[in-house]
Protein backbone atom coordinates (compact mmCIF):
# COMPACT_ATOMS: atom_id res chain seq x y z
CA UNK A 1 18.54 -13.10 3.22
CA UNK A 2 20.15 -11.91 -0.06
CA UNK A 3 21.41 -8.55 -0.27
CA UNK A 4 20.70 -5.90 -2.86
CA UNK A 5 23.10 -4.55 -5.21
CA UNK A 6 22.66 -1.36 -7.67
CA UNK A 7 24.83 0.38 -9.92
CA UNK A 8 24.08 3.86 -10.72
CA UNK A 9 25.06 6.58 -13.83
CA UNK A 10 24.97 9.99 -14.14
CA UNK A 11 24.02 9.40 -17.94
CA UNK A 12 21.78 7.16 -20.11
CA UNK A 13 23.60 3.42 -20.97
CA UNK A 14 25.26 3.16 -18.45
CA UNK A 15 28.09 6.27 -18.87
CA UNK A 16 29.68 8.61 -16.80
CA UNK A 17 30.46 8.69 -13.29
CA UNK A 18 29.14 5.76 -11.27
CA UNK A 19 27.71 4.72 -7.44
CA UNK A 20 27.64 1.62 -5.98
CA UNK A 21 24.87 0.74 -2.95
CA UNK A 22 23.35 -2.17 -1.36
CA UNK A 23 21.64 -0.14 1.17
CA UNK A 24 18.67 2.30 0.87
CA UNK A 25 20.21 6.28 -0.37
CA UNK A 26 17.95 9.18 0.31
CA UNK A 27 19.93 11.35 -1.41
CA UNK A 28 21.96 10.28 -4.77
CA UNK A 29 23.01 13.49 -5.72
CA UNK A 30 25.26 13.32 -2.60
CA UNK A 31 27.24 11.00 -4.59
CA UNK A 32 26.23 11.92 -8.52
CA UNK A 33 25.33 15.03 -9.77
CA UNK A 34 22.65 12.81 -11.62
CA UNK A 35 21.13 9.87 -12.20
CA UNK A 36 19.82 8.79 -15.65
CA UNK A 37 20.55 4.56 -16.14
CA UNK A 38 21.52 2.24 -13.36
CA UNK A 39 22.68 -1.51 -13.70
CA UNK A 40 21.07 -4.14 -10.35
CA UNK A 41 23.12 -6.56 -10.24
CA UNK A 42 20.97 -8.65 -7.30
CA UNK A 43 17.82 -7.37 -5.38
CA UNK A 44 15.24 -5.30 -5.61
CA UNK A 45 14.71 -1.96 -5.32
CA UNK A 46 12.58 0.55 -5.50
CA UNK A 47 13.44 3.96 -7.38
CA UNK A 48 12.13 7.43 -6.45
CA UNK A 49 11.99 10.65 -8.27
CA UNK A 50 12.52 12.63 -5.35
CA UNK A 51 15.08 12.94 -2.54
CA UNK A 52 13.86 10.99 0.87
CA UNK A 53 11.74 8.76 -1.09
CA UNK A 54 9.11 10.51 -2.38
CA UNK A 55 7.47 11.56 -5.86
CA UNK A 56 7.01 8.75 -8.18
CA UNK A 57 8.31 5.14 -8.02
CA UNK A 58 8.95 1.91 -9.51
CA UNK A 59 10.39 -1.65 -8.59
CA UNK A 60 13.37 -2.29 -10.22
CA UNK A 61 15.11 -6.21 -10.11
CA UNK A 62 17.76 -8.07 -11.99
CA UNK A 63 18.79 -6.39 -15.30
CA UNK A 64 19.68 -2.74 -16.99
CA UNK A 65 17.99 -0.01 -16.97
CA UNK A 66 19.38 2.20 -19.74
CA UNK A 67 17.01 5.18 -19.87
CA UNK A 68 15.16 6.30 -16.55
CA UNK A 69 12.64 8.66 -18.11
CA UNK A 70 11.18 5.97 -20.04
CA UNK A 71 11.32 3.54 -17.26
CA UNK A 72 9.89 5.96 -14.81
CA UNK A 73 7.52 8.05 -17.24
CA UNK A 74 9.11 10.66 -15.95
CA UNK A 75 9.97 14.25 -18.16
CA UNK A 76 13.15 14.83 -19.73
CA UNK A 77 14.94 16.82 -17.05
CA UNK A 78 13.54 14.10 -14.35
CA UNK A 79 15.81 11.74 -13.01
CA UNK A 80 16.73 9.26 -9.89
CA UNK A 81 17.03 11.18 -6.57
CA UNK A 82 16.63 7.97 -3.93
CA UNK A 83 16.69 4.70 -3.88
CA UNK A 84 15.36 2.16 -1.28
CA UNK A 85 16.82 -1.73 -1.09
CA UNK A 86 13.54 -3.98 -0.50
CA UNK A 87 14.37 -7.14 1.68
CA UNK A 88 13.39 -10.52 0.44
CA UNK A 89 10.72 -11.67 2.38
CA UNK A 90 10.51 -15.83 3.29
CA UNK A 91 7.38 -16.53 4.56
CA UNK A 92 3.66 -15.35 4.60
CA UNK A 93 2.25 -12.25 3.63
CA UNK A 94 -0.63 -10.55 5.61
CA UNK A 95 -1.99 -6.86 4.97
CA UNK A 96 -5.09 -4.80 6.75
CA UNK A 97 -6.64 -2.63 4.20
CA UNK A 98 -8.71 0.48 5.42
CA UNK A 99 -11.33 2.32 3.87
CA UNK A 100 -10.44 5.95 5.55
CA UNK A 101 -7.02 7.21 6.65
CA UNK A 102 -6.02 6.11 10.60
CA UNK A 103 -7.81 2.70 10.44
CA UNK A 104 -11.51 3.87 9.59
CA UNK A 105 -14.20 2.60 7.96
CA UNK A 106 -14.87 -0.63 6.26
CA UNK A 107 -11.47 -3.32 7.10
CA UNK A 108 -10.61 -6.34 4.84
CA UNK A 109 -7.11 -8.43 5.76
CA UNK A 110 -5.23 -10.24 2.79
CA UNK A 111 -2.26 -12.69 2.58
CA UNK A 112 -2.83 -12.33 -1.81
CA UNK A 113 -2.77 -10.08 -4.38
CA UNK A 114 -5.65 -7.90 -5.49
CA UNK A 115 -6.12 -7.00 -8.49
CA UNK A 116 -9.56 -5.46 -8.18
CA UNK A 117 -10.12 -3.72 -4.79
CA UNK A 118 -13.51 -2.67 -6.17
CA UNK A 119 -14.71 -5.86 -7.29
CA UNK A 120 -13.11 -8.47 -4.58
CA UNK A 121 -13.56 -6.54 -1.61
CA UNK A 122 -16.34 -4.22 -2.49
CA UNK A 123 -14.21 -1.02 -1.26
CA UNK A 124 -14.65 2.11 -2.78
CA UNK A 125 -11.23 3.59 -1.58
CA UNK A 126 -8.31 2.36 0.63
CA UNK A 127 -6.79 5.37 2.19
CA UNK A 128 -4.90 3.46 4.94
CA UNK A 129 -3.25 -0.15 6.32
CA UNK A 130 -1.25 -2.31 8.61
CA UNK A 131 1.26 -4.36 6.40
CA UNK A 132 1.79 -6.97 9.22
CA UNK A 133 3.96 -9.32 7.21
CA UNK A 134 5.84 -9.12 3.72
CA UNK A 135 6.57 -5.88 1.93
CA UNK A 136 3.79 -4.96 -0.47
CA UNK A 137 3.08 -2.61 -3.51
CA UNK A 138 -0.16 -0.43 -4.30
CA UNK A 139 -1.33 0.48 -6.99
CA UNK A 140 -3.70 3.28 -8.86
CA UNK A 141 -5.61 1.46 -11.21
CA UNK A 142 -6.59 -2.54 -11.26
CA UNK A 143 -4.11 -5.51 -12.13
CA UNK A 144 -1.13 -3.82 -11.10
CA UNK A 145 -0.85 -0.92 -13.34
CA UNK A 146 -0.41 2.60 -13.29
CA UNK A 147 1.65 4.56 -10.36
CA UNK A 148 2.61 2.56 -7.42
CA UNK A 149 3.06 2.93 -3.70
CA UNK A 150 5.44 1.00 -1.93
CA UNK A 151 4.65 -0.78 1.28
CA UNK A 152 6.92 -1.83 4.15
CA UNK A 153 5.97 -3.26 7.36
CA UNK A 154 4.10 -1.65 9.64
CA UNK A 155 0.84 0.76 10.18
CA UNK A 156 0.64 3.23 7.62
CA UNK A 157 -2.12 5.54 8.84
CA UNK A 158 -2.42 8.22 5.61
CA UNK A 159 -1.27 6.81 2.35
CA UNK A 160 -2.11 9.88 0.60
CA UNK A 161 0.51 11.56 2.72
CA UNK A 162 3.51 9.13 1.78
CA UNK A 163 4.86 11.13 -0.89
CA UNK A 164 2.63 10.20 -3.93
CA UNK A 165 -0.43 12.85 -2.64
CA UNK A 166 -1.42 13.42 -6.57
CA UNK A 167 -2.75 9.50 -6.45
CA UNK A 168 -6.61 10.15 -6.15
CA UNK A 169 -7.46 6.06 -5.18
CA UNK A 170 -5.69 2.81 -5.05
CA UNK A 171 -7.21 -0.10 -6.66
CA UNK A 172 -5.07 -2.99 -7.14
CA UNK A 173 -2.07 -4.49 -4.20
CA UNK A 174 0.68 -7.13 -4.72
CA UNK A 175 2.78 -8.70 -2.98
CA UNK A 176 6.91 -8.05 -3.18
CA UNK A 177 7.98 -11.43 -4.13
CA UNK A 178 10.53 -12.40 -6.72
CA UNK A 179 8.30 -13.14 -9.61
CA UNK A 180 6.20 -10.01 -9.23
């Protein structure tokens, strides 16, 4: 398994103080008072505009990222508060999407991506899942766009209570591989 590796600034391009990680960091400002560019050097990761992993989010990889507010969409006095290293995943992918929160409703299982929940599985909402293998990503409108949701293993039983509750539906999931 290769490990992550981030690099991240108190200012935009890459100035000011810097913090070096590899692992997941609820909190940056224990280390910066900031966070406003950051550098990965391997990995990926996904960035959060809270502390403990919550508010808004995006999947990060490979390159520079000079200017978080128009990465992230995020407002001017917005920046990077956690940080969470996703593990590369060898192997298949499998996911059990619900139609209501703790398992309810309608069920469909996928080992692809979705890029129209509506259309391929005929679900009107997906408001909870079991990732059983791979990490995945969810998103709030179809082919991968608008805010996203990350998914690690495991039975996720509310995902309107996982720190993005201003997403009103999901409608598109991918999988966490290297070329996503």
């Amino acid at each position: 398994m290769t490990m992550g590796r981030i690099i991240f600034y108190e200012d935009r391009n890459f100035q000011g103080r810097s913090y070096e990680t590899g692992n997941d960091c609820p909190e940056l400002t224990s280390y910066l008072s900031r966070c406003n560019s950051c550098r990965v050097e391997s990995g990926l990761f996904m960035v959060y505009e809270k502390p403990n992993f919550m508010g808004h989010q995006m999947l990060v990889r490979r390159g520079e990222y000079p200017d978080n507010q128009r990465l992230m969409g995020m407002s001017m006095s917005d920046c990077i508060r956690s940080s969470r290293m996703i593990p590369m995943h060898r192997g298949p992918f499998r996911t059990k999407l619900y139609e209501r929160e703790n398992f309810g409703g309608q069920m469909h299982e996928l080992s692809d991506d979705c890029d129209n929940m509506m259309d391929r599985l005929r679900m009107s909402d997906c408001q909870s899942c079991n990732v059983v293998e791979g990490h995945w990503m969810m998103f709030e409108q179809p082919n991968f766009r608008g805010k996203m949701l990350y998914l690690s293993p495991g039975e996720h039983r509310n995902l309107r209570e996982m720190g993005m509750n201003d997403m009103t539906r999901f409608s598109s999931i991918r999988r966490i591989m290297d070329s996503c």
